[in-house]
N, C-alpha and C. Protein backbone atom coordinates (compact mmCIF):
# COMPACT_ATOMS: atom_id res chain seq x y z
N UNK A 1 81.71 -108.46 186.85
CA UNK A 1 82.89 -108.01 187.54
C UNK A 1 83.93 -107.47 186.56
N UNK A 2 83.75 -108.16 185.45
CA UNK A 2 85.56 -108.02 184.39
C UNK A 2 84.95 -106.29 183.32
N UNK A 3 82.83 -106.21 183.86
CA UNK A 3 82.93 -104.38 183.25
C UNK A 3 83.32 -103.97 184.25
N UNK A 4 83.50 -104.07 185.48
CA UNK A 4 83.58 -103.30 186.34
C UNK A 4 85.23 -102.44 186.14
N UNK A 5 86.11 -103.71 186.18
CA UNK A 5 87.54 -103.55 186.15
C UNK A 5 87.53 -102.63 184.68
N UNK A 6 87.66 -102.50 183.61
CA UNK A 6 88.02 -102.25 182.62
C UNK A 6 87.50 -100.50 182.63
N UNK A 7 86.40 -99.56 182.98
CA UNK A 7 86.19 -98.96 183.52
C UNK A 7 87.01 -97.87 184.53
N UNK A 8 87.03 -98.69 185.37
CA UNK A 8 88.10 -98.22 186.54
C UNK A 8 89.33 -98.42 185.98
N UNK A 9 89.85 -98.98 185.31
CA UNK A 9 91.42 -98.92 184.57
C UNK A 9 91.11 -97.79 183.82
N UNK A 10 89.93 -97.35 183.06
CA UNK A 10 90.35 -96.21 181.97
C UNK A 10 90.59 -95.24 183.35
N UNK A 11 89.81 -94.95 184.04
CA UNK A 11 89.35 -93.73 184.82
C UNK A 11 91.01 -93.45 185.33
N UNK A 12 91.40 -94.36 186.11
CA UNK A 12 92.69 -94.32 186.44
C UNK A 12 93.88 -93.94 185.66
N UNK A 13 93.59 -94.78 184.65
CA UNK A 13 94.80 -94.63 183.61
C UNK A 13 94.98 -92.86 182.86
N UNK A 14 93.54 -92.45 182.66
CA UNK A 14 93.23 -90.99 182.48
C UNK A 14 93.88 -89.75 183.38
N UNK A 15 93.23 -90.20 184.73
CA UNK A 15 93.85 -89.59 186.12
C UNK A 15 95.31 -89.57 186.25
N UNK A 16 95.74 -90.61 185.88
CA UNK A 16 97.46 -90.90 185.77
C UNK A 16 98.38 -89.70 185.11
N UNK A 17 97.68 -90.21 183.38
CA UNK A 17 98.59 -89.00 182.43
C UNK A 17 98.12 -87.55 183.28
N UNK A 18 96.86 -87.10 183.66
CA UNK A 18 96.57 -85.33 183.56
C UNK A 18 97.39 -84.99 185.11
N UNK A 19 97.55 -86.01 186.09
CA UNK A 19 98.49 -85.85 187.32
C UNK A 19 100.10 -85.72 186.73
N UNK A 20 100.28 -86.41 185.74
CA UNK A 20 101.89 -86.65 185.20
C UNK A 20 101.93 -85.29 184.40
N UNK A 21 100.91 -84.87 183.33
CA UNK A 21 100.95 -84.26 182.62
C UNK A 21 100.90 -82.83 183.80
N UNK A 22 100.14 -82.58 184.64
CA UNK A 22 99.98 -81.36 185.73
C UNK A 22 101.05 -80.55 186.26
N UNK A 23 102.00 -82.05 186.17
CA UNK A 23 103.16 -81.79 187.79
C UNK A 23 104.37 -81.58 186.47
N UNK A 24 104.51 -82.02 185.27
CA UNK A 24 105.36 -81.59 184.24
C UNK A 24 105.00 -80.12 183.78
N UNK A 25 104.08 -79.91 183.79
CA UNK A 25 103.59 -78.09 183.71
C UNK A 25 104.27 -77.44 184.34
N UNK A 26 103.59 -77.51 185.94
CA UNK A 26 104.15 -76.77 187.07
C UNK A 26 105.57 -76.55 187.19
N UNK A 27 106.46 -77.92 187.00
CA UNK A 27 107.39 -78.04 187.06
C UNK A 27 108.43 -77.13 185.85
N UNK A 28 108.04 -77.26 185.01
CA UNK A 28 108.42 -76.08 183.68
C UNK A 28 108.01 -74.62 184.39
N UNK A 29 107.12 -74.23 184.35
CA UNK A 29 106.77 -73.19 185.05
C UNK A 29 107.88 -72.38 186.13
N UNK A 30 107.78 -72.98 187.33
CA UNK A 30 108.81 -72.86 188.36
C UNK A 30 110.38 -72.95 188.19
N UNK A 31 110.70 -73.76 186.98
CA UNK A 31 112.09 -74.05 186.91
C UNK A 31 112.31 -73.61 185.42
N UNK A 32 111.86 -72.34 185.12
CA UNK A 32 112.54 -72.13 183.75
C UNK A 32 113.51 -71.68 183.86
N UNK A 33 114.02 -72.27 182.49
CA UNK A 33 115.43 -72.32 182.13
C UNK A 33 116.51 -73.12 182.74
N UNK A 34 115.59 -74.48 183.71
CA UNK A 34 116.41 -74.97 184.34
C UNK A 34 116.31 -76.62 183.76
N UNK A 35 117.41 -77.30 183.32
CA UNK A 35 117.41 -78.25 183.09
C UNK A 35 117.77 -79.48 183.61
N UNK A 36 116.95 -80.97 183.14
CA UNK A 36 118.02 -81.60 184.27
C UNK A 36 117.00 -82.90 183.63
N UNK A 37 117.71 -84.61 184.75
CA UNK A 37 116.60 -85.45 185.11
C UNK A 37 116.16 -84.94 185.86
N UNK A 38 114.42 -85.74 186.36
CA UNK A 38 113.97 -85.72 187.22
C UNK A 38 113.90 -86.62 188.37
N UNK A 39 114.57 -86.78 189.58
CA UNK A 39 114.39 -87.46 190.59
C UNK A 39 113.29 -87.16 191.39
N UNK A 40 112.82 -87.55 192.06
CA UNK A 40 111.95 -87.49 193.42
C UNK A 40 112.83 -87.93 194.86
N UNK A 41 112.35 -86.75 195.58
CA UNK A 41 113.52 -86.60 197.05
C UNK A 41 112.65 -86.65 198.12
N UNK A 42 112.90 -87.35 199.34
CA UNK A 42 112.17 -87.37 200.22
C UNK A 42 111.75 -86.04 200.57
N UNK A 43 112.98 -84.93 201.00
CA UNK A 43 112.93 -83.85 201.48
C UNK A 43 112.32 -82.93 200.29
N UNK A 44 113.22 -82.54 199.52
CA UNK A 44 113.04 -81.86 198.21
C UNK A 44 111.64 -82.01 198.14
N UNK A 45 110.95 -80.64 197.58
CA UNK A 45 109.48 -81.24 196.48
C UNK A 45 109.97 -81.54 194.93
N UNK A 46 111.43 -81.30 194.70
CA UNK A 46 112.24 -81.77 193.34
C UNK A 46 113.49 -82.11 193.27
N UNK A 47 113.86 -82.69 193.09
CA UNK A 47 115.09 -82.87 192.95
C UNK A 47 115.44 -83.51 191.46
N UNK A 48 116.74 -82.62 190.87
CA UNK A 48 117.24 -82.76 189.73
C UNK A 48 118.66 -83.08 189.43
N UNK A 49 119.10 -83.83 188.66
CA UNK A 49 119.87 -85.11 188.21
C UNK A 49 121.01 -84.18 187.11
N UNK A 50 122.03 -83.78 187.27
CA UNK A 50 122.70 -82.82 186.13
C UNK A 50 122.54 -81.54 185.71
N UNK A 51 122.13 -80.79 186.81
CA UNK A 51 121.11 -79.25 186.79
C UNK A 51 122.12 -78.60 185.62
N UNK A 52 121.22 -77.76 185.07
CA UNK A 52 121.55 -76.47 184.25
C UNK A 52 120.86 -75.36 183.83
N UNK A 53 121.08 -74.15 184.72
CA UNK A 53 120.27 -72.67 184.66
C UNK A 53 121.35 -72.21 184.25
N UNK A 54 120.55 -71.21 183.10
CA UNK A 54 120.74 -70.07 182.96
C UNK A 54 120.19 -68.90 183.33
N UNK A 55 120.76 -67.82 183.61
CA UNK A 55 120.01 -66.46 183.57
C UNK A 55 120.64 -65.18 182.95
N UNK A 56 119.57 -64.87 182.03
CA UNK A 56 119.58 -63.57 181.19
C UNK A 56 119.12 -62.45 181.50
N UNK A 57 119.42 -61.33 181.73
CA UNK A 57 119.04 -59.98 181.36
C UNK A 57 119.25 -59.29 180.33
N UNK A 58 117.94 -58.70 179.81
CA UNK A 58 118.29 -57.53 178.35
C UNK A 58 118.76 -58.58 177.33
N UNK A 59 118.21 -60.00 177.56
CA UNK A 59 118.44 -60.69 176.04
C UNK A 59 120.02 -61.17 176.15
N UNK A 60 120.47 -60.84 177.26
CA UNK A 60 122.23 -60.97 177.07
C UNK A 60 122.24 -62.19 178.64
N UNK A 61 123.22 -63.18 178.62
CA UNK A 61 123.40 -64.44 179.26
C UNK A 61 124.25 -63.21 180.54
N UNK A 62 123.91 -63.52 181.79
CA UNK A 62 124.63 -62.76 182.61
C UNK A 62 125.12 -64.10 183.57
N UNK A 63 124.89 -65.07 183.84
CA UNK A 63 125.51 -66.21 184.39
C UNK A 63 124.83 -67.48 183.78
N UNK A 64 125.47 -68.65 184.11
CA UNK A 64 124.80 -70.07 183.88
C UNK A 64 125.22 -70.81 184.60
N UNK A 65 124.55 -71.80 185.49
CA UNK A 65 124.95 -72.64 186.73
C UNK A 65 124.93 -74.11 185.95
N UNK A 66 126.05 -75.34 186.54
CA UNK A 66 125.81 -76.26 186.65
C UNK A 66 126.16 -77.16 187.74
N UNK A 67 125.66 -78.17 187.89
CA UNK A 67 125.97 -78.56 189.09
C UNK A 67 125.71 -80.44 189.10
N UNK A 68 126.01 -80.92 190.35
CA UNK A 68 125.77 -82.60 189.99
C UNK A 68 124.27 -82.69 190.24
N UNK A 69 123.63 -81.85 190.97
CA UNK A 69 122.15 -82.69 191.77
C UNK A 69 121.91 -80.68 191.84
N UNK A 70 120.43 -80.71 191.83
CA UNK A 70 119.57 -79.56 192.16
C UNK A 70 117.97 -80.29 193.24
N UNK A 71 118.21 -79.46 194.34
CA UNK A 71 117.15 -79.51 194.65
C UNK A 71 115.89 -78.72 195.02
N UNK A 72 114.62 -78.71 194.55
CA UNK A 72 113.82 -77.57 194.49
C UNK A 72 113.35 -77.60 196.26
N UNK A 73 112.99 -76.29 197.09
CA UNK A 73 111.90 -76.38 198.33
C UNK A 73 111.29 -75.32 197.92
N UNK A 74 109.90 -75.73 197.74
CA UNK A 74 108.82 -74.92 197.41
C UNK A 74 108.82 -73.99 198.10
N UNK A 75 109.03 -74.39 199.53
CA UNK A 75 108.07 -73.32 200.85
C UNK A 75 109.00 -72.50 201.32
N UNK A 76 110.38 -72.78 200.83
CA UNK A 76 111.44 -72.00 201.05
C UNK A 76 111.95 -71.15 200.02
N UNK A 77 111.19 -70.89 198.51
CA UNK A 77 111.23 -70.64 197.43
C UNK A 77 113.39 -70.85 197.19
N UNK A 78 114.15 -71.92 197.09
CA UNK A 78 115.10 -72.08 197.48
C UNK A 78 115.58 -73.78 196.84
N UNK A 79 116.48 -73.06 195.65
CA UNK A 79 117.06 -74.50 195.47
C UNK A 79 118.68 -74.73 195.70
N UNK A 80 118.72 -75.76 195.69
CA UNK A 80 120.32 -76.44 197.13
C UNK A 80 120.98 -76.60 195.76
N UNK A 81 122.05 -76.93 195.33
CA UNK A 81 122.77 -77.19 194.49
C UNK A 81 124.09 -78.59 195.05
N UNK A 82 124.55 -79.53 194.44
CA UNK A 82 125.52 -79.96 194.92
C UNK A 82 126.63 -79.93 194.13
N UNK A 83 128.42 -79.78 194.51
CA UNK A 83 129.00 -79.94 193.59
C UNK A 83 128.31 -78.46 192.56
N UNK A 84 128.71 -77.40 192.59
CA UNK A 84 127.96 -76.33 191.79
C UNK A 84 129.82 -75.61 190.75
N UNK A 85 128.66 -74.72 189.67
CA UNK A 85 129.79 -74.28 188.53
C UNK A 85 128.95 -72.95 188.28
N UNK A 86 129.26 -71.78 188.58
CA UNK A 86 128.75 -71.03 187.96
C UNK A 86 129.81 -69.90 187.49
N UNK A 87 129.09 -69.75 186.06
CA UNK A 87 129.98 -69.22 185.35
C UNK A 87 129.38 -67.39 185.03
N UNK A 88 129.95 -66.71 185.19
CA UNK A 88 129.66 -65.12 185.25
C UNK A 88 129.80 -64.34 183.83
N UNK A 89 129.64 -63.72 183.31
CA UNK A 89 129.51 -62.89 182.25
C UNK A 89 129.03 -61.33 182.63
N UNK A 90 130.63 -61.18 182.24
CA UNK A 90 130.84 -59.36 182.35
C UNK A 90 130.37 -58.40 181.09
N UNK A 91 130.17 -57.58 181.12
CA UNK A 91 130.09 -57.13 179.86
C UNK A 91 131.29 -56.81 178.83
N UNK A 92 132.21 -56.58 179.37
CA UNK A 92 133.41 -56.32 178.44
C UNK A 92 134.15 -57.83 178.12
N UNK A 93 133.41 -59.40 178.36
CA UNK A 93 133.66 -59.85 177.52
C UNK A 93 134.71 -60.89 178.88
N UNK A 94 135.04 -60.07 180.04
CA UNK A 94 135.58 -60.98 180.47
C UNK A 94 134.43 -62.07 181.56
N UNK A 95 135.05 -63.83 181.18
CA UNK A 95 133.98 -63.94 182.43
C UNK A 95 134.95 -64.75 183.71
N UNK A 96 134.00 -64.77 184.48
CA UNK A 96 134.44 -65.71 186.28
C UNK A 96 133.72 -66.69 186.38
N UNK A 97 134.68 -67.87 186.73
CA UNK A 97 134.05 -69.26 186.67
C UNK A 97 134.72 -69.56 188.33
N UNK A 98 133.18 -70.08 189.06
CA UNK A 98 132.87 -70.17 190.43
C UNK A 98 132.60 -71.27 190.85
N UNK A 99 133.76 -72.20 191.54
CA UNK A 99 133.11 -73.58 191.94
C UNK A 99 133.25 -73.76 193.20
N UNK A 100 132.48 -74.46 193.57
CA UNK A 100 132.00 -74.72 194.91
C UNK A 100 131.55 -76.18 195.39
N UNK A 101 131.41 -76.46 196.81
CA UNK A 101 130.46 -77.99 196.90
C UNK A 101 129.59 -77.66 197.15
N UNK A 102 128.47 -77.07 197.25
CA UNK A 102 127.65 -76.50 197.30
C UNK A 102 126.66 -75.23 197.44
N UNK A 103 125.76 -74.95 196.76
CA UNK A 103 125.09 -73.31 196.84
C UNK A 103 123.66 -73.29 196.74
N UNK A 104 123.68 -72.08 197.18
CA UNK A 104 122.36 -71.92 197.45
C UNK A 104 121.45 -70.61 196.62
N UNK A 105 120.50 -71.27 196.20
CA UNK A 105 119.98 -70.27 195.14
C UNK A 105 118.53 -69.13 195.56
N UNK A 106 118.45 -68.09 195.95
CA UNK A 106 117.09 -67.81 196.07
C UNK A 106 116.71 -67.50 195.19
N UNK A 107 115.64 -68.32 194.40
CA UNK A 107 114.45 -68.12 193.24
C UNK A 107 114.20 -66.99 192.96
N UNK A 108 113.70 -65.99 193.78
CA UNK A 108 112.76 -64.61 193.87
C UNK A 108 113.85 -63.98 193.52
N UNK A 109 114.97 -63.49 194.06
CA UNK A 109 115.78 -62.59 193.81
C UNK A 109 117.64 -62.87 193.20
N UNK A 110 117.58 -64.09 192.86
CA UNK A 110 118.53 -65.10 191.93
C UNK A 110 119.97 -64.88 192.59
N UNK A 111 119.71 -64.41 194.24
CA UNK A 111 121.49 -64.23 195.19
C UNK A 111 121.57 -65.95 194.97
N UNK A 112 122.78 -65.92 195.15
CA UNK A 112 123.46 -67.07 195.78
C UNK A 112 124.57 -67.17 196.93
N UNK A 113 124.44 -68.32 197.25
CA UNK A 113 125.26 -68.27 198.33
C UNK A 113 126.15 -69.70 198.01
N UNK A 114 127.59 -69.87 198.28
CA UNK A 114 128.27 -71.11 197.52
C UNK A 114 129.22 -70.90 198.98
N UNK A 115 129.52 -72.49 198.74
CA UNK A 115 130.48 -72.90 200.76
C UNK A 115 130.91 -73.98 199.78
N UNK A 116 132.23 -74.30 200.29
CA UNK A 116 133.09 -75.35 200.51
C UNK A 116 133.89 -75.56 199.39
N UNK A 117 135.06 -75.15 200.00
CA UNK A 117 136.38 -75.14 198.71
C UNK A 117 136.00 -74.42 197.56
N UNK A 118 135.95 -73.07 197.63
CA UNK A 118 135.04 -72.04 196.88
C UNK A 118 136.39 -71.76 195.79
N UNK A 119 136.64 -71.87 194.61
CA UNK A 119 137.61 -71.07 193.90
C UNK A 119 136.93 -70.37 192.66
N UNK A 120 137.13 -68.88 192.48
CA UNK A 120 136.73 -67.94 191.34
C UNK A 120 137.92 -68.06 190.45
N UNK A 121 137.63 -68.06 189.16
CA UNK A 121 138.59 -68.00 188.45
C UNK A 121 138.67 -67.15 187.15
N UNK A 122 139.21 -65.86 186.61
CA UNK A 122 139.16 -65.13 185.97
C UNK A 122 139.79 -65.54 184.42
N UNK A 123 139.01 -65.26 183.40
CA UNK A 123 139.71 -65.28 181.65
C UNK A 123 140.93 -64.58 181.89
N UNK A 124 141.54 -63.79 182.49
CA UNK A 124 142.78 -63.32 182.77
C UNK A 124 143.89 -63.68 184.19
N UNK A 125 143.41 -64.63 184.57
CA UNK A 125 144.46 -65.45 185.26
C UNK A 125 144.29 -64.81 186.58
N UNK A 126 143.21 -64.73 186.86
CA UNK A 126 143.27 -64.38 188.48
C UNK A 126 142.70 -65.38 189.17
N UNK A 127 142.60 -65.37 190.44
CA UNK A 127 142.32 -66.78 191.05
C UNK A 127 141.92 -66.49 192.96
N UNK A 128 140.41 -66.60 193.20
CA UNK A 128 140.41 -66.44 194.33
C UNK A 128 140.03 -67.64 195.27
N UNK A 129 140.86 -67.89 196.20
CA UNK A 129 139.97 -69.34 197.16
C UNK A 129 139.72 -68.68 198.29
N UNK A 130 138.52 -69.39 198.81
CA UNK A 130 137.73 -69.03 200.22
C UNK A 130 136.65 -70.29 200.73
N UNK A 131 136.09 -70.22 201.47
CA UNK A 131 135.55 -71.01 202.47
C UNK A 131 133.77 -70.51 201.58
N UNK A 132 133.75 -69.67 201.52
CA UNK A 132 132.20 -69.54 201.32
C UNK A 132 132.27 -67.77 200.38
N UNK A 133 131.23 -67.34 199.66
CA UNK A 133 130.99 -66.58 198.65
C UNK A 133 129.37 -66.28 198.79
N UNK A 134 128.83 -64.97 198.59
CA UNK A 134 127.93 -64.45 198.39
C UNK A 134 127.69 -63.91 197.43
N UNK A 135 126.50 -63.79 196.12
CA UNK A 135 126.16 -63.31 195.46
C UNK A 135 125.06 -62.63 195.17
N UNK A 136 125.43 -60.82 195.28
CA UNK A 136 124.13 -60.75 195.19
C UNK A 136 123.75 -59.92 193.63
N UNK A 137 122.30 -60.57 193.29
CA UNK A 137 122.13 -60.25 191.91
C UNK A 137 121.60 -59.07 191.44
N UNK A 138 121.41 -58.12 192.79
CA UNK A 138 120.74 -56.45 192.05
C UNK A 138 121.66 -56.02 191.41
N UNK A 139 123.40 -55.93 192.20
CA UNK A 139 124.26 -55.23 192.38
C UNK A 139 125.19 -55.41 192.19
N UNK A 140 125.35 -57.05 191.11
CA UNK A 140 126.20 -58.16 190.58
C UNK A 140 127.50 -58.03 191.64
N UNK A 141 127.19 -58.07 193.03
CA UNK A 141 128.59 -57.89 193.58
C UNK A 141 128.59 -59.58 193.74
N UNK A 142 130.23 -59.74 194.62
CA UNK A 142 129.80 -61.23 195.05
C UNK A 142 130.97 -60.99 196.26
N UNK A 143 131.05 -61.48 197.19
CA UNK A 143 131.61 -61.02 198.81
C UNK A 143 132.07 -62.07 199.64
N UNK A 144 132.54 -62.49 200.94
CA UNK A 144 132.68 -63.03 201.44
C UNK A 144 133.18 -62.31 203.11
N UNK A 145 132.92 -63.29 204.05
CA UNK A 145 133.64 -62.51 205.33
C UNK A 145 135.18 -63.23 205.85
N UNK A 146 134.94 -64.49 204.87
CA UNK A 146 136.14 -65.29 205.36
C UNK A 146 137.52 -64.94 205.21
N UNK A 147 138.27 -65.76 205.17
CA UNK A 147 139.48 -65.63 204.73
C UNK A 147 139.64 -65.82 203.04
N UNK A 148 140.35 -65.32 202.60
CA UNK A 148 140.66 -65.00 201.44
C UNK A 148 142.22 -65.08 200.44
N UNK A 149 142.12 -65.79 199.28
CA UNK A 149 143.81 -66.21 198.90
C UNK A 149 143.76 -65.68 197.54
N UNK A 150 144.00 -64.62 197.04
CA UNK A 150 143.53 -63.94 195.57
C UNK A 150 145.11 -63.94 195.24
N UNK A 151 144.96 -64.48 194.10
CA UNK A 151 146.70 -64.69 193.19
C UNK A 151 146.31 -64.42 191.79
N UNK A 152 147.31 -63.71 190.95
CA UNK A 152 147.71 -63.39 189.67
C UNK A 152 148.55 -63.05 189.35
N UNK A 153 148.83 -62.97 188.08
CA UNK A 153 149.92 -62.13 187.54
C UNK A 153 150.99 -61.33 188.27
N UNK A 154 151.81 -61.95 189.01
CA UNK A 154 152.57 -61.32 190.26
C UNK A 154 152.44 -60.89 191.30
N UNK A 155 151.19 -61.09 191.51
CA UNK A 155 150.59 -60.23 193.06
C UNK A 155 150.00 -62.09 193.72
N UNK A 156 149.95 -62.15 194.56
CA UNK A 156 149.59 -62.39 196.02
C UNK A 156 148.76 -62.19 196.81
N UNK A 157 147.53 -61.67 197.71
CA UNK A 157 146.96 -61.42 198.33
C UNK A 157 146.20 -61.79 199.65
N UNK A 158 146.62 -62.44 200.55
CA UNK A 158 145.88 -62.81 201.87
C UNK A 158 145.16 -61.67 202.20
N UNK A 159 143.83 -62.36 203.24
CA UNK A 159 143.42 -61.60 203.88
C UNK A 159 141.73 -61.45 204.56
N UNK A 160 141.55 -60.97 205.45
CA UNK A 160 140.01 -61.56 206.01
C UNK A 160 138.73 -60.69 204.92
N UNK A 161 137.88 -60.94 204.52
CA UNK A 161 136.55 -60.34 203.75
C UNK A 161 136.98 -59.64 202.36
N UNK A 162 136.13 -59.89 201.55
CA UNK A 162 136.47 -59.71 200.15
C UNK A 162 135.21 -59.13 199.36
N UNK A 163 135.17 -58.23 198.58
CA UNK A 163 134.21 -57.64 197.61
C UNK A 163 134.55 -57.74 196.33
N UNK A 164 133.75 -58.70 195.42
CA UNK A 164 134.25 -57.76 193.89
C UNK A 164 132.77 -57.30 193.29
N UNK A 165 132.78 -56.31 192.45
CA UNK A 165 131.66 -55.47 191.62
C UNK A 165 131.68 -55.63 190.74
N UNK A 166 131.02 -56.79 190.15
CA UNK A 166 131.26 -56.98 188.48
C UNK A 166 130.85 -55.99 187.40
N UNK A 167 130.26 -55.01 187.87
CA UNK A 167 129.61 -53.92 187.14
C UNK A 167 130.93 -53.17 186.81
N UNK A 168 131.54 -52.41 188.04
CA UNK A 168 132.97 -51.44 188.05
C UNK A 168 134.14 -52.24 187.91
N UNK A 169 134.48 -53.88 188.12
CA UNK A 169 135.37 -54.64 187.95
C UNK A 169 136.28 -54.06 189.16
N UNK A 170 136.25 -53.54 190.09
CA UNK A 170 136.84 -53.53 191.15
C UNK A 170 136.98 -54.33 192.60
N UNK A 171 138.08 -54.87 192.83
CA UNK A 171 137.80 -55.86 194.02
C UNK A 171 138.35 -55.22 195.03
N UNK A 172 138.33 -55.64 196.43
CA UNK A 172 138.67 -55.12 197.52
C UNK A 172 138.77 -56.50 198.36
N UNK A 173 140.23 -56.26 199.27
CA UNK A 173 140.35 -57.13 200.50
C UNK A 173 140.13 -56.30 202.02
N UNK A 174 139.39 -56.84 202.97
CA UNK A 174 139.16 -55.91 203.83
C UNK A 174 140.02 -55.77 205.15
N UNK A 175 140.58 -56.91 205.79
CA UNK A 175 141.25 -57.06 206.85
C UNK A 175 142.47 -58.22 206.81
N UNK A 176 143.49 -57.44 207.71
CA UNK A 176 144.26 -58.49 207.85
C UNK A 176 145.33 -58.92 206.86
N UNK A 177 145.33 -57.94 205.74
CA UNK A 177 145.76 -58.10 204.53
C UNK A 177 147.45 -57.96 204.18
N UNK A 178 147.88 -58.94 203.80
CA UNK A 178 149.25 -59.20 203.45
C UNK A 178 149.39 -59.56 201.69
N UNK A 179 150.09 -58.70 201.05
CA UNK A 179 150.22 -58.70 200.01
C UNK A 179 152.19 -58.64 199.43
N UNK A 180 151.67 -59.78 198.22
CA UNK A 180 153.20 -59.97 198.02
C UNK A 180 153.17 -59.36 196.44
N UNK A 181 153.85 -58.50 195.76
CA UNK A 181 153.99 -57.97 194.23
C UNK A 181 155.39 -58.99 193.77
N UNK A 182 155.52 -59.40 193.13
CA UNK A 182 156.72 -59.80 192.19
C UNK A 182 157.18 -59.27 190.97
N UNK A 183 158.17 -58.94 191.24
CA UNK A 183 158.43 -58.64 189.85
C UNK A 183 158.24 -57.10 189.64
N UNK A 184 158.37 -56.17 190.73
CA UNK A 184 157.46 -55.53 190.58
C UNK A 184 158.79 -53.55 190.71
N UNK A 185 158.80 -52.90 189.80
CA UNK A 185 159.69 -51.75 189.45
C UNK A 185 159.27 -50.69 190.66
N UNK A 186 160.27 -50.33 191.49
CA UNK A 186 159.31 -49.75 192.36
C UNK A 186 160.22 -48.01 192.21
């Protein structure tokens, strides 16, 4: 009986590491450049403990996310973020730092989507709050339909739906729009 056991412990114990060792592959694979612990989630097929992505184009950092908790869904190619930070990189050097309670990442085409107590915040003192934010990554725009509170350097801005183009650095408010200038030589 005691060859029997000793046997079946290697076989197992073998099976163990190349299942541990398998799902640490895959997992690199699917989540590059993404860092973190590893939890296990009922829902999630991953869930991660202190997330941190980056993403590069042309060798150059064009955003980097962090957040409290990441969670991977395979079948939805789609990871949840909680508590999220993502930080933007323009090319001329200025960047936008984006926080949120949560966002949403699609894998395949790297949009996001960020809800709840959303504030953008510019290296030059601009400052936008909203309810929810869209990002999309062909066209580095990032949007919203909500309401909108954009403040800086003497200006003011209410107003319903919002565009900025990080490519042209141009923003737009779309409706509803009440604007206050201070200070301002007319």
């Amino acid at each position: 009986m005691k060859r029997m056991i000793k046997p079946i412990l290697v076989i197992f114990l073998i099976a163990a590491v190349f299942a541990v060792g398998t799902f640490l592959y895959i997992n690199n694979k699917i989540h590059k450049g993404l860092s973190g612990t590893l939890v296990k989630s009922s829902k999630a097929d991953i869930r991660i403990e202190k997330a941190r992505y980056v993403e590069t184009r042309d060798g150059q950092k064009e955003w980097e996310l962090e957040a409290d908790s990441a969670q991977y869904f395979k079948d939805d190619n789609l990871t949840v973020f909680e508590n999220v930070k993502v930080i933007f990189y323009s090319q001329n050097g200025e960047n936008y730092t984006l926080i949120g309670r949560e966002g949403r990442l699609r894998n395949d085409s790297k949009d996001m989507d960020i809800v709840g107590n959303v504030v953008v915040t510019s290296t030059d003192n601009y400052q936008l709050k909203t309810d929810s934010l869209q990002y999309i990554a062909g066209v580095r725009q990032i949007s919203t339909k909500d309401r909108v509170f954009f403040t800086g350097p003497g200006i003011n801005i209410e107003g319903t739906g919002f565009l900025a183009d990080m490519i042209t650095e141009r923003v737009s408010v779309f409706a509803n729009v009440r604007t206050v200038v201070q200070d301002a030589a007319l």
